[in-house]
Protein backbone atom coordinates (compact mmCIF):
# COMPACT_ATOMS: atom_id res chain seq x y z
CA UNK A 1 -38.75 94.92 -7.53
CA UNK A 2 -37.69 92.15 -10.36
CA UNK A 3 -39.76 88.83 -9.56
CA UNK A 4 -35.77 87.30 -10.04
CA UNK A 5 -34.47 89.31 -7.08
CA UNK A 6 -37.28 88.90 -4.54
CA UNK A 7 -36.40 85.30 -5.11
CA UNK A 8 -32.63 86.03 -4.71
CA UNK A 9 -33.62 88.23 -1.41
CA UNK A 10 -35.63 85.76 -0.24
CA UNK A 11 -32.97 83.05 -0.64
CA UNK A 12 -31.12 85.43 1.24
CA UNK A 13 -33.08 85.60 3.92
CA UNK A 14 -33.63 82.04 4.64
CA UNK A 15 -30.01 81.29 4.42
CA UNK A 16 -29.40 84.18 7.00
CA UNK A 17 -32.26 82.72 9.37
CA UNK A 18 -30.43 79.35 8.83
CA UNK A 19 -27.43 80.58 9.54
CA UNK A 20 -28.58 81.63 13.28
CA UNK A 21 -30.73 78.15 14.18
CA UNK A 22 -27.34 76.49 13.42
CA UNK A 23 -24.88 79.06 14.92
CA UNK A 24 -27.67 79.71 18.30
CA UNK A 25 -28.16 75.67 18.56
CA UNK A 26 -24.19 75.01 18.73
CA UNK A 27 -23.70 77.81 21.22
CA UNK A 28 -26.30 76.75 23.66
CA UNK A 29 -25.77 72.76 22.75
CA UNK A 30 -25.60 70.08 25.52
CA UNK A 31 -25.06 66.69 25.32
CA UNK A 32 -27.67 63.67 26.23
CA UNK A 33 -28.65 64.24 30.22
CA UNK A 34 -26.01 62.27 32.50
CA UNK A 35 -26.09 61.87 35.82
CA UNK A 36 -24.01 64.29 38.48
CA UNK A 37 -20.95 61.50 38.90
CA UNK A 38 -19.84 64.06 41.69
CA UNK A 39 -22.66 62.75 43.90
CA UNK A 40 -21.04 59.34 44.06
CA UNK A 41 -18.94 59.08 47.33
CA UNK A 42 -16.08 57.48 46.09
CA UNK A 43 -14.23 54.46 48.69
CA UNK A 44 -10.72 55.07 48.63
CA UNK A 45 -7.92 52.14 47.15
CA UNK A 46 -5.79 49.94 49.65
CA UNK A 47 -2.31 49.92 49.01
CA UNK A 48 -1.06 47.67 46.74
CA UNK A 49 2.91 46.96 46.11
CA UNK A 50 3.16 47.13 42.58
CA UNK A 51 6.30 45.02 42.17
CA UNK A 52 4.36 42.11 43.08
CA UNK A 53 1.06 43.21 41.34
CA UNK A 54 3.31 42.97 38.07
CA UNK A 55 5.16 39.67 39.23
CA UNK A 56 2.35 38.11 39.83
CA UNK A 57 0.61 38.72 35.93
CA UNK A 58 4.00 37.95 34.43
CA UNK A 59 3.80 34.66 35.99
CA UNK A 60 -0.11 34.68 35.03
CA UNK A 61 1.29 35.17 31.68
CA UNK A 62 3.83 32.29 31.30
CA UNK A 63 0.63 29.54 31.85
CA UNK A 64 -0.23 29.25 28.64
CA UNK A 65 -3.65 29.09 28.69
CA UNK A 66 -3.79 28.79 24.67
CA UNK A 67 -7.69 28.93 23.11
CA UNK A 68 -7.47 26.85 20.02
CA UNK A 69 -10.26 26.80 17.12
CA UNK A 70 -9.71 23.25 17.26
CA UNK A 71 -10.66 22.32 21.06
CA UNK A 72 -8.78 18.99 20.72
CA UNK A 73 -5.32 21.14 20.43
CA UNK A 74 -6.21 22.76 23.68
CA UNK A 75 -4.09 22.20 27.06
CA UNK A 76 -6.23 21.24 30.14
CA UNK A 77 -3.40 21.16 32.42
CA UNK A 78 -2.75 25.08 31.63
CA UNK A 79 -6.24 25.92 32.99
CA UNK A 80 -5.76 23.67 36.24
CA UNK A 81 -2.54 25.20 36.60
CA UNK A 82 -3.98 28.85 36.08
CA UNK A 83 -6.70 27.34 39.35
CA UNK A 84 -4.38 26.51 41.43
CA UNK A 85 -1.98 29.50 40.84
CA UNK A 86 -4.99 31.74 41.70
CA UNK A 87 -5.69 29.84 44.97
CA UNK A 88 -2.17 30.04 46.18
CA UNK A 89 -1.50 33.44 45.09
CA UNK A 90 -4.25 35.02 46.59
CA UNK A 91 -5.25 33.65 49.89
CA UNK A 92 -7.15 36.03 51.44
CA UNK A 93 -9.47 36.46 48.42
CA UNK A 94 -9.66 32.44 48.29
CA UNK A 95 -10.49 32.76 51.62
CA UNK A 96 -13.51 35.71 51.48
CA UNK A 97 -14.90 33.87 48.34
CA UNK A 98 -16.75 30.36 47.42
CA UNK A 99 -15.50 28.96 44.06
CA UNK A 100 -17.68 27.35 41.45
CA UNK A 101 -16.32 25.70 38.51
CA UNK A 102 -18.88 25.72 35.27
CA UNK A 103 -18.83 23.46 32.36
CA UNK A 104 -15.00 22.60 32.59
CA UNK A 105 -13.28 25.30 33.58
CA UNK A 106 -15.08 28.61 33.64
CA UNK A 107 -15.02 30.05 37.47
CA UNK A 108 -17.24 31.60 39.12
CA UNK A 109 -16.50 33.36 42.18
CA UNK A 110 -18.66 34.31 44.77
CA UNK A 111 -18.13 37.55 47.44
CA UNK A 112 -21.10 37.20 49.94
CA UNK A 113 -22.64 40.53 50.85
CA UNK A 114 -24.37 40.58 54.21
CA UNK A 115 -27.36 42.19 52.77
CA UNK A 116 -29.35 39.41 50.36
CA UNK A 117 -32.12 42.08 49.81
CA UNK A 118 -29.29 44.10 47.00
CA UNK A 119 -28.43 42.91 44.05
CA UNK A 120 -25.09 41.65 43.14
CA UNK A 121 -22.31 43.40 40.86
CA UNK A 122 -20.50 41.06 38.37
CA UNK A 123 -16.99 41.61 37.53
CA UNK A 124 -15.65 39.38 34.58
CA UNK A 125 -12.22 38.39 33.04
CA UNK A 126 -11.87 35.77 31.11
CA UNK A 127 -8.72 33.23 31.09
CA UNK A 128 -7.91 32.03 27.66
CA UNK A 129 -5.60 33.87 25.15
CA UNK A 130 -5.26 33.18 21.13
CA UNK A 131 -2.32 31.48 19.92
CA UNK A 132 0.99 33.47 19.07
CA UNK A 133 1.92 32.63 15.38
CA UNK A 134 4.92 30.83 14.73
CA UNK A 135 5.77 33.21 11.97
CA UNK A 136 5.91 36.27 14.27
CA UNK A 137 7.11 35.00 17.52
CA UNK A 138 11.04 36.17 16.63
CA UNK A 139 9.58 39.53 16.35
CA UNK A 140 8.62 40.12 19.89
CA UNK A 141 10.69 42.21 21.82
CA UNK A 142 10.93 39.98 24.71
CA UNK A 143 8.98 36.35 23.95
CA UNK A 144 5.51 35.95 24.23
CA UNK A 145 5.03 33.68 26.97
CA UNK A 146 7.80 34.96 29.14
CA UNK A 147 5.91 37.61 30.96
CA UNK A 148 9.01 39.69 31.44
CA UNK A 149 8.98 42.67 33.15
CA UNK A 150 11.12 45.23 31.55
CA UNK A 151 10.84 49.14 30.26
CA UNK A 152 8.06 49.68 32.26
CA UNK A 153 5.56 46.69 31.36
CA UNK A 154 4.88 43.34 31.71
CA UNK A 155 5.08 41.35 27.98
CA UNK A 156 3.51 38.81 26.52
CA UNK A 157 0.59 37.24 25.36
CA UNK A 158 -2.78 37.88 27.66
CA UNK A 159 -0.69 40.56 29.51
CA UNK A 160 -3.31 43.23 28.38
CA UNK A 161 -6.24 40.67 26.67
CA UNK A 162 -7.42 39.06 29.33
CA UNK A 163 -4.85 38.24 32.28
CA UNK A 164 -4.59 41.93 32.84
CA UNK A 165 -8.26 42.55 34.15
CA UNK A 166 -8.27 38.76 35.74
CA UNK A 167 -5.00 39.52 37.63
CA UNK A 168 -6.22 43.10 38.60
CA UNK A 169 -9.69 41.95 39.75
CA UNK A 170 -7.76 39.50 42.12
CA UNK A 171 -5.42 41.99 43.27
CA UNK A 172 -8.36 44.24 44.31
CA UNK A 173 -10.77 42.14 45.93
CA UNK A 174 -7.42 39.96 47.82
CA UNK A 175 -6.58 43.64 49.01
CA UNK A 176 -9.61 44.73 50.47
CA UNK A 177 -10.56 41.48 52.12
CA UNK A 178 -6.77 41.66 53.73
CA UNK A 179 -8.09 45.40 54.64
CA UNK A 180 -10.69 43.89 56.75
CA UNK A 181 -13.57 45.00 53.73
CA UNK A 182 -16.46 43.40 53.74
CA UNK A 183 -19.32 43.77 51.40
CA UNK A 184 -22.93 44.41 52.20
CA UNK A 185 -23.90 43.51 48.39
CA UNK A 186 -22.70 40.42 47.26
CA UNK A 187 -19.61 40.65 44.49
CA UNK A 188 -19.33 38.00 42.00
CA UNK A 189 -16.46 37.18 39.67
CA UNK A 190 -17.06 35.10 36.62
CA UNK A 191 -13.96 34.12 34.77
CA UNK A 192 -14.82 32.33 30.67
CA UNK A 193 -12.61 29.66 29.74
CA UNK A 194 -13.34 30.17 26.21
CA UNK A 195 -14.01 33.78 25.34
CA UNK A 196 -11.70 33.51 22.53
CA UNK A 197 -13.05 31.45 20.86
CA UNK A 198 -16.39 29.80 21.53
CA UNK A 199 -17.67 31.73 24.59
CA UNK A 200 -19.53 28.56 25.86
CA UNK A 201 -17.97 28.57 29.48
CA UNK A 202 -19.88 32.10 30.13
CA UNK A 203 -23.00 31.11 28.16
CA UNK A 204 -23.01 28.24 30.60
CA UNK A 205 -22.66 30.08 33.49
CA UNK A 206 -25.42 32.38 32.39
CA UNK A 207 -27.80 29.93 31.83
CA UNK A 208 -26.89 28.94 35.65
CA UNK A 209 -27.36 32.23 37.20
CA UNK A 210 -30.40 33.39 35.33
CA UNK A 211 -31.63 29.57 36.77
CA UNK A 212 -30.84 31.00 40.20
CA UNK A 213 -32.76 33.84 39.39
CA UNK A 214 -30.09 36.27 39.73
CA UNK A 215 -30.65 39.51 38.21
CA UNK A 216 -26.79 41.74 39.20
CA UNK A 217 -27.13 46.08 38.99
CA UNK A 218 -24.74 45.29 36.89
CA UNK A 219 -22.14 43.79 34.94
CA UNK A 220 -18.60 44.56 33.73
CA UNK A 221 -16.26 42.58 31.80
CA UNK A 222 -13.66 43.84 28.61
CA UNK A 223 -14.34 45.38 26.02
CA UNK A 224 -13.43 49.45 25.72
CA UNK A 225 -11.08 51.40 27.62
CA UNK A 226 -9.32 55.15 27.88
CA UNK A 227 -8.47 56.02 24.97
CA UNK A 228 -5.72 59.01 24.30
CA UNK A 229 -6.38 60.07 20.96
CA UNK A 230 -9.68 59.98 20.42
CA UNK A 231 -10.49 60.77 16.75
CA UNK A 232 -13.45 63.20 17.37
CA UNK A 233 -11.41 65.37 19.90
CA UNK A 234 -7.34 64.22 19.74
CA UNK A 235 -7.37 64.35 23.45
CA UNK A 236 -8.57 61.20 25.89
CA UNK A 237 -12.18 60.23 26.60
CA UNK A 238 -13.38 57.64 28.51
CA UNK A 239 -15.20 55.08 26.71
CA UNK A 240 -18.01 52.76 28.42
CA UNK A 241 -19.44 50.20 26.19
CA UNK A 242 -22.88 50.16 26.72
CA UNK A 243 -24.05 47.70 23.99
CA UNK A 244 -21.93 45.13 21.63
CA UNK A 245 -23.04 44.18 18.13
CA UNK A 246 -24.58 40.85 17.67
CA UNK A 247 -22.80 38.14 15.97
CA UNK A 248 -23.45 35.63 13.10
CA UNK A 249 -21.75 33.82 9.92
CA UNK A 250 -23.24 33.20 7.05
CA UNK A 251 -22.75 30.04 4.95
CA UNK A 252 -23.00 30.54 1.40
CA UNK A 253 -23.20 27.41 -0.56
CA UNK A 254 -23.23 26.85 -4.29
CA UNK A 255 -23.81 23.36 -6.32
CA UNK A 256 -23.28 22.18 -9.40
CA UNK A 257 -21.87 19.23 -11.56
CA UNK A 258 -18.54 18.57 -11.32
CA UNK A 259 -15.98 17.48 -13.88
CA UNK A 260 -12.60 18.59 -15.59
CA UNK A 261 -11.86 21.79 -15.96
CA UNK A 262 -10.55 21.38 -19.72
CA UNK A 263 -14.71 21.41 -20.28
CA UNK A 264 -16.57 23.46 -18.00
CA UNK A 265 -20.24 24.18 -18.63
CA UNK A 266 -21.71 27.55 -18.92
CA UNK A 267 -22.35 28.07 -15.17
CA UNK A 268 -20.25 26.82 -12.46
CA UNK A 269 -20.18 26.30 -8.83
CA UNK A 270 -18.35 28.63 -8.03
CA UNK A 271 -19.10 31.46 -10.72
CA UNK A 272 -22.32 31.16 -9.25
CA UNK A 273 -20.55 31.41 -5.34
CA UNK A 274 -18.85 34.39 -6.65
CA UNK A 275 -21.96 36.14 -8.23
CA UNK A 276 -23.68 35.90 -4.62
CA UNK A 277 -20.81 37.18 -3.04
CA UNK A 278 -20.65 40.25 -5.33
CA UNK A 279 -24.89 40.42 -4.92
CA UNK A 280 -24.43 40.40 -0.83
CA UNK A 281 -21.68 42.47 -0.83
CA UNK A 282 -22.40 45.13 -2.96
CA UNK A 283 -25.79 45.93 -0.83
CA UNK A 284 -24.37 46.28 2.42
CA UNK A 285 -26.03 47.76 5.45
CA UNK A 286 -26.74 51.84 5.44
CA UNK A 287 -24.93 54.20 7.77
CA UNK A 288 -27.15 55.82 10.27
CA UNK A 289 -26.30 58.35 12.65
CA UNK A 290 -27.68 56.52 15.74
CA UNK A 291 -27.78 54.18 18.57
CA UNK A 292 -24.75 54.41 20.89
CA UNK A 293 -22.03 55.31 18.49
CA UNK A 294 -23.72 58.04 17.40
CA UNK A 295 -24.07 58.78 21.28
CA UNK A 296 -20.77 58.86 22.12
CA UNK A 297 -20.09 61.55 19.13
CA UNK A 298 -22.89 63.76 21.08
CA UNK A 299 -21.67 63.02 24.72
CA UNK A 300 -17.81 64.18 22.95
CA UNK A 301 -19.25 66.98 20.88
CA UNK A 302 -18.57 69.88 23.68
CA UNK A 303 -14.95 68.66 23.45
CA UNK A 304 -14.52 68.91 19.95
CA UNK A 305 -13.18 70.99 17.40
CA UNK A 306 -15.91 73.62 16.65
CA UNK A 307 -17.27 72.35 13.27
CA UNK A 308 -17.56 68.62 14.58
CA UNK A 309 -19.83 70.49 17.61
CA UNK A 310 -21.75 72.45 15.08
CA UNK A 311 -22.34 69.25 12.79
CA UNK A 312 -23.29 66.91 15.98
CA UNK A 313 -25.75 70.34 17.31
CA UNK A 314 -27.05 70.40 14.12
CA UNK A 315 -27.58 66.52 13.18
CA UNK A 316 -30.73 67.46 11.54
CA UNK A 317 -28.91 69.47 8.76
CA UNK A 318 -25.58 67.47 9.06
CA UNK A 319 -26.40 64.06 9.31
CA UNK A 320 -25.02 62.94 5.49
CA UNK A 321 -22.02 64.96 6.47
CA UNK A 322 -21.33 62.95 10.05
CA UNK A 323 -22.45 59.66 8.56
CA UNK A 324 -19.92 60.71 5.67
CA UNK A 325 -16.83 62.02 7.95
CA UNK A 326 -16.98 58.93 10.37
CA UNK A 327 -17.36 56.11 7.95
CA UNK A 328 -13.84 57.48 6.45
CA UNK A 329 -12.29 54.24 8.21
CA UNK A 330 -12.88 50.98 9.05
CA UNK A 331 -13.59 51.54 13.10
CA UNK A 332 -15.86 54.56 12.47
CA UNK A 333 -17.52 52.91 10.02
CA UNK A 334 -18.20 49.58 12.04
CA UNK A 335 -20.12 51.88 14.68
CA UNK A 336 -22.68 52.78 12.30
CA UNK A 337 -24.11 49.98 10.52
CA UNK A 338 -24.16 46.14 10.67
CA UNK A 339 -20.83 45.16 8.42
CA UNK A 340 -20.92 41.93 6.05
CA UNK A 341 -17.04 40.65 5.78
CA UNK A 342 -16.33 37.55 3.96
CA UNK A 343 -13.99 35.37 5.56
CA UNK A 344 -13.65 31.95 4.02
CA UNK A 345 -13.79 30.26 0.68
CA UNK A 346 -13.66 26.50 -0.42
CA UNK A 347 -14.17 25.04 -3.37
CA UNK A 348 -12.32 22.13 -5.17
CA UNK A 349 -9.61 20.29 -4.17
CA UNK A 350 -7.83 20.25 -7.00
CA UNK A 351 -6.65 23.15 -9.79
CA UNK A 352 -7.81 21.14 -12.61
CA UNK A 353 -11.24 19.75 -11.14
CA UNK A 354 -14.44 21.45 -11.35
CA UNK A 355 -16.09 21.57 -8.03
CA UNK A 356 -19.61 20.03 -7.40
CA UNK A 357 -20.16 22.26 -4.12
CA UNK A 358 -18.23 25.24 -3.04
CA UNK A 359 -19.30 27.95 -0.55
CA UNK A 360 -18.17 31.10 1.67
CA UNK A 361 -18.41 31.67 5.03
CA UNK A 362 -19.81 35.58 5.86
CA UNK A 363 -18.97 36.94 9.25
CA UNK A 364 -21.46 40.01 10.25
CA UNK A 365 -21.31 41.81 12.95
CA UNK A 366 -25.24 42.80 13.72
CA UNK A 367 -26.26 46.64 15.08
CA UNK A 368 -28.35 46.92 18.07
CA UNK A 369 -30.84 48.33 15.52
CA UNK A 370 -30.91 44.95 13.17
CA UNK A 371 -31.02 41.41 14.21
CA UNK A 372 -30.09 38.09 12.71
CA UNK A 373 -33.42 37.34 10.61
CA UNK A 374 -33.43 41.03 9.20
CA UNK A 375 -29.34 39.70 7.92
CA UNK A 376 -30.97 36.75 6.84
CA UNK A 377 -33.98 38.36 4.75
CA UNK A 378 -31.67 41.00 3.67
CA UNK A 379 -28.98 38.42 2.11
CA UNK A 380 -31.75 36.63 0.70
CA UNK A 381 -33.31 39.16 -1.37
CA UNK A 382 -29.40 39.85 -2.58
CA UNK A 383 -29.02 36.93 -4.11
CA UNK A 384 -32.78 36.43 -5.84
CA UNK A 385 -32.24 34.41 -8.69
CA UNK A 386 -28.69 32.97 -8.01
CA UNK A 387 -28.46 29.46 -7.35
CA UNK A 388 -27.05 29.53 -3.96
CA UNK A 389 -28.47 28.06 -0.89
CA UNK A 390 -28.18 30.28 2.61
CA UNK A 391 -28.02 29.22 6.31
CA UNK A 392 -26.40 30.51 9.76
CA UNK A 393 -22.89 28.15 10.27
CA UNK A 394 -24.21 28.15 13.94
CA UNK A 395 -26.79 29.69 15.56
CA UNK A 396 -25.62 33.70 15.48
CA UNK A 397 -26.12 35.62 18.90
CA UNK A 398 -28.29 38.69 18.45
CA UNK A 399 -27.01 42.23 19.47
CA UNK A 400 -27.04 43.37 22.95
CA UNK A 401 -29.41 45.67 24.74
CA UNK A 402 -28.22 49.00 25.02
CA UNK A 403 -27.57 49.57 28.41
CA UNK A 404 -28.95 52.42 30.84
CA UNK A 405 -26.73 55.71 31.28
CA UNK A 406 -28.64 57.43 34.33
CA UNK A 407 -29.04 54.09 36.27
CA UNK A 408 -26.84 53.31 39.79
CA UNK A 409 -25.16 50.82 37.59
CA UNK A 410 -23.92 53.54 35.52
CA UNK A 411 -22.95 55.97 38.03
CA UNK A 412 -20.89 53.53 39.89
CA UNK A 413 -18.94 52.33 36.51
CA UNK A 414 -18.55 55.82 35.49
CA UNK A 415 -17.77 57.35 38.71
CA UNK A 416 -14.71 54.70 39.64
CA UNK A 417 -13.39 55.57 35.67
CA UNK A 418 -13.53 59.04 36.40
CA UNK A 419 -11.25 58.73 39.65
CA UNK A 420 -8.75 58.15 38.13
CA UNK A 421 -8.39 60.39 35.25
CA UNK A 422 -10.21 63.35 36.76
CA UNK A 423 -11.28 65.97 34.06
CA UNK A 424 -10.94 63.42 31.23
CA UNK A 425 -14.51 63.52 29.39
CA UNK A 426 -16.68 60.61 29.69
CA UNK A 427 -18.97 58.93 26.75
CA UNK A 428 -20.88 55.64 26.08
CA UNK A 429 -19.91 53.55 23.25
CA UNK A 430 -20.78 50.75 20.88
CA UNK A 431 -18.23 47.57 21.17
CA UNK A 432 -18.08 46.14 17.53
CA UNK A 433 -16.26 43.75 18.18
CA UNK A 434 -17.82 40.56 20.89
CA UNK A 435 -17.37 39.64 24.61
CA UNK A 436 -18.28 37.15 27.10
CA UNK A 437 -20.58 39.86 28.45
CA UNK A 438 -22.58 39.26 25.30
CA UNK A 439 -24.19 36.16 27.21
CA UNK A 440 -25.38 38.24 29.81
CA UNK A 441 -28.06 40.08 28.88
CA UNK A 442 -30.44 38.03 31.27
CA UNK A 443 -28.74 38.20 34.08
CA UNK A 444 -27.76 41.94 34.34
CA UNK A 445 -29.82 44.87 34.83
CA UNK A 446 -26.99 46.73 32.75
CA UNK A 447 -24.19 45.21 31.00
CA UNK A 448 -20.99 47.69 30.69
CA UNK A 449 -17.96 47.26 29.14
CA UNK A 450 -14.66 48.90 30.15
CA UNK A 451 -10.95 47.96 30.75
CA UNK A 452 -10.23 51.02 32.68
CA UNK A 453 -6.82 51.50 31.06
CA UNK A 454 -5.03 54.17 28.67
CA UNK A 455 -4.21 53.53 25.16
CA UNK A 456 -3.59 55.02 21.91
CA UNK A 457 -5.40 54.05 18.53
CA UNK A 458 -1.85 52.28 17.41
CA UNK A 459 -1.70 50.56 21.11
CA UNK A 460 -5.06 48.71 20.38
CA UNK A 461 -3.03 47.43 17.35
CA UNK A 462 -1.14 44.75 20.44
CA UNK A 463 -3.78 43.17 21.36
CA UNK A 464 -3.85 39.88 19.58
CA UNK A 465 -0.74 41.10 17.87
CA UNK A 466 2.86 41.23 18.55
CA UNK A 467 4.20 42.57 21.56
CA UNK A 468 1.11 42.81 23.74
CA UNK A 469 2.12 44.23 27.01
CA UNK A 470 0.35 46.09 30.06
CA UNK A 471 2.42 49.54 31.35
CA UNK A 472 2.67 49.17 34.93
CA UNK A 473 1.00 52.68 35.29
CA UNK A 474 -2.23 50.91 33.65
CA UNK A 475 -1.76 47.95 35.86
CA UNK A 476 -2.02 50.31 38.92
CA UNK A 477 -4.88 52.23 37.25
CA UNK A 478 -6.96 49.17 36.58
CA UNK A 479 -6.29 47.12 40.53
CA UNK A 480 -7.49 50.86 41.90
CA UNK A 481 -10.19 50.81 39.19
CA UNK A 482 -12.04 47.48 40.71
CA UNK A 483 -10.76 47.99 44.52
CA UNK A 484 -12.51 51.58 44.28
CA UNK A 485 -15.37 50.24 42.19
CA UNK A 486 -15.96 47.02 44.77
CA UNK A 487 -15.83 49.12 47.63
CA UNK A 488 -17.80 51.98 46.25
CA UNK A 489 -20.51 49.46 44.69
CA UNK A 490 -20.82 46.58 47.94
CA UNK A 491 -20.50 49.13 50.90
């Protein structure tokens, strides 16, 4: 036989043997081990009367509890208000838990479980919203501080981000205590003043638990949710943030003499800005298929079309391909690398005036794979040779642990999400984006992240957008989410 088609036979061959590793490792694939969630005896939910459930957020809505980046524009009496509207609208919570108040007016709420020996469970909401601009308030369809209830929701601003967990977690834990419920694991409630901005109301409670030496089985704040139309399938999946990227901004500054701009010299300040831009930008992070957005794609695999299970069976061979088909947008993207955005510029003052010193402000949002010096040394070696001078704007906050999936922690999360939307597949998940639960690290055996509620890919587009609102079918679905979860986790 011709040398040329023993080659050609041979090619053949291997592609045939190929051909069943791939097809024989997608039939017989299974995602990462999980834990049997049907082993989790499940307390039922008290009866709530939704009418006043959603009366009670609208009016939860219409304190305007405003986060400004500029503290000095902030409203104290809003937060004092929010205080006392809690303790008067939900007495029998008040009354089953001791309040703390932290730095100014972060809360922490404490549930005392008659068994000191377990560790607690923390359940966090924070109270602060972002502004509403001007510009865009005549295009809401009912105003965004009027927490109207009408077609089915409650509107306005904090409905869904982050009144809508705060009001739900009150709701629960003021219905079981009226139920008679009471906890042999202690339940705590921490509510950040500041989430929206600075996060320094949770860092400071943080730094006062972990000096109590309180280590929870876990903690849950914001942060993912149900979502409908999940990419990777087009059908819902429940999504449990297991780990949030880090976060850190870069200042970029550039120096040179000034002077009027009829003359300019050969270099500039900021030619030489925009030449380290272009240098840090244009080597941005690789894509790698791994970590936990990677894991949710194998946990979702089984549900997927049958190429996407093939290519997630068969990483190995498909990994350019995965990395390739998820970075397509901006979300997919974000879960597989640490992203460099440039946010802010300044330079002169004046049109016609050279600038002596102009710089850029970089906002990255760090992998649980990378940390801040490895953005640092990475930006650095960019801009070799440009004269630019680097440093954090404030110190960044590294990436989150990657919490456990097999742990009690877990099952008790995941269980309680499953509850309600029986059948609906379940998957870990990377948050890019940060939370107050980002603090937390020390203080939590496992740090989770899920607004047990349903949206689509275009309803995420509401929250800190126009018309924000929370259906009153996900306002009965999250209250049932915590009672179930509390009662479940503290019995």
């Amino acid at each position: 036989m011709p040398r040329r088609a023993k080659i050609i036979l041979g090619g053949a061959g291997l592609l045939v043997i190929l051909g069943v590793v791939v097809a024989l490792r997608t039939a017989t694939y299974q995602p990462p081990v999980s834990p049997d969630l049907k082993q989790v005896k499940l307390a039922p939910a008290p009866a709530i009367d939704l009418d006043k459930v959603a009366q009670h957020l609208g009016e939860a809505v219409r304190i305007q509890t405003v986060s400004h980046q500029d503290p000095s524009q902030n409203d104290p009496a809003q937060w004092s208000a929010l205080h006392d509207w809690l303790d008067k609208t939900y007495p029998a919570a008040r009354a089953a838990m001791t309040r703390e108040i932290v730095l100014q007016n972060t809360l922490l709420y404490t549930w005392k479980g008659s068994d000191p020996t377990l560790p607690p469970i923390i359940l966090m909401a924070h109270q602060d919203v972002v502004p509403v601009d001007a510009a865009t308030a005549g295009a809401w369809k009912h105003p965004p501080f009027s927490g109207e209830i009408a077609d089915g929701a409650v509107w306005g601003r904090g409905s869904v981000d982050d009144k809508g967990s705060l009001i739900s977690l009150f709701e629960a834990v003021d219905a079981l205590a009226a139920h008679g419920f009471k906890p042999r694991r202690t339940v705590m409630i921490l509510s950040g003043q500041d989430e929206e901005t600075r996060g320094l109301g949770a860092q400071a409670a943080a730094a006062l638990l972990q000096q109590r030496g309180v280590k929870a089985l876990f903690v849950l704040d914001e942060g993912s949710a149900i979502l409908t139309d999940n990419p990777l399938t087009g059908k819902p999946s429940i999504l449990i943030g297991v780990a949030e990227k880090g976060y850190a901004t870069l200042r970029v500054t550039a120096t040179a003499p000034g002077g009027h701009s009829s003359m300019p010299p050969p270099t500039t300040a900021v030619g030489n800005l925009a030449q380290a831009l272009i240098a840090i930008t244009g080597h941005p992070f690789p894509m790698k298929f791994e970590g936990p957005g990677a894991d949710m794609m194998r946990w979702l695999a089984p549900h997927a079309s049958p190429s996407v299970k093939m290519a997630v069976a068969n990483a190995w061979l498909f990994n350019p391909l995965l990395v390739s088909e998820v970075s397509k947008t901006p979300p997919g993207a974000a879960m597989l690398h640490t992203t460099i955005a440039p946010t802010m510029l300044s330079g002169s003052p004046k049109e016609n005036v050279l600038p002596q010193t102009a710089f850029a402000l970089i906002n990255y949002r760090i992998m649980p794979s990378d940390s801040a010096a490895i953005v640092m040394a990475r930006a650095k070696k960019a801009v070799r040779g440009v004269p630019v001078t680097l440093a954090w704007d404030s110190p960044p906050r590294e990436p989150s642990a990657v919490s456990s999936t097999t742990s009690e922690g877990w099952k008790y999360v995941a269980a309680a999400a499953q509850a309600s939307d029986p059948g609906v597949p379940l998957a870990p998940s990377l948050v890019v984006a940060g939370t107050d639960s980002g603090r937390m690290g020390k203080v939590g055996t496992d740090v989770y992240r899920l607004q047990p509620l349903e949206m689509s890919l275009a309803d995420t587009k509401m929250i800190h957008g126009t018309n924000e609102h929370m259906t009153l079918a996900n306002l009965k679905r999250m209250v049932d989410y915590y009672a179930v979860l509390i009662a479940t986790a503290a019995r």
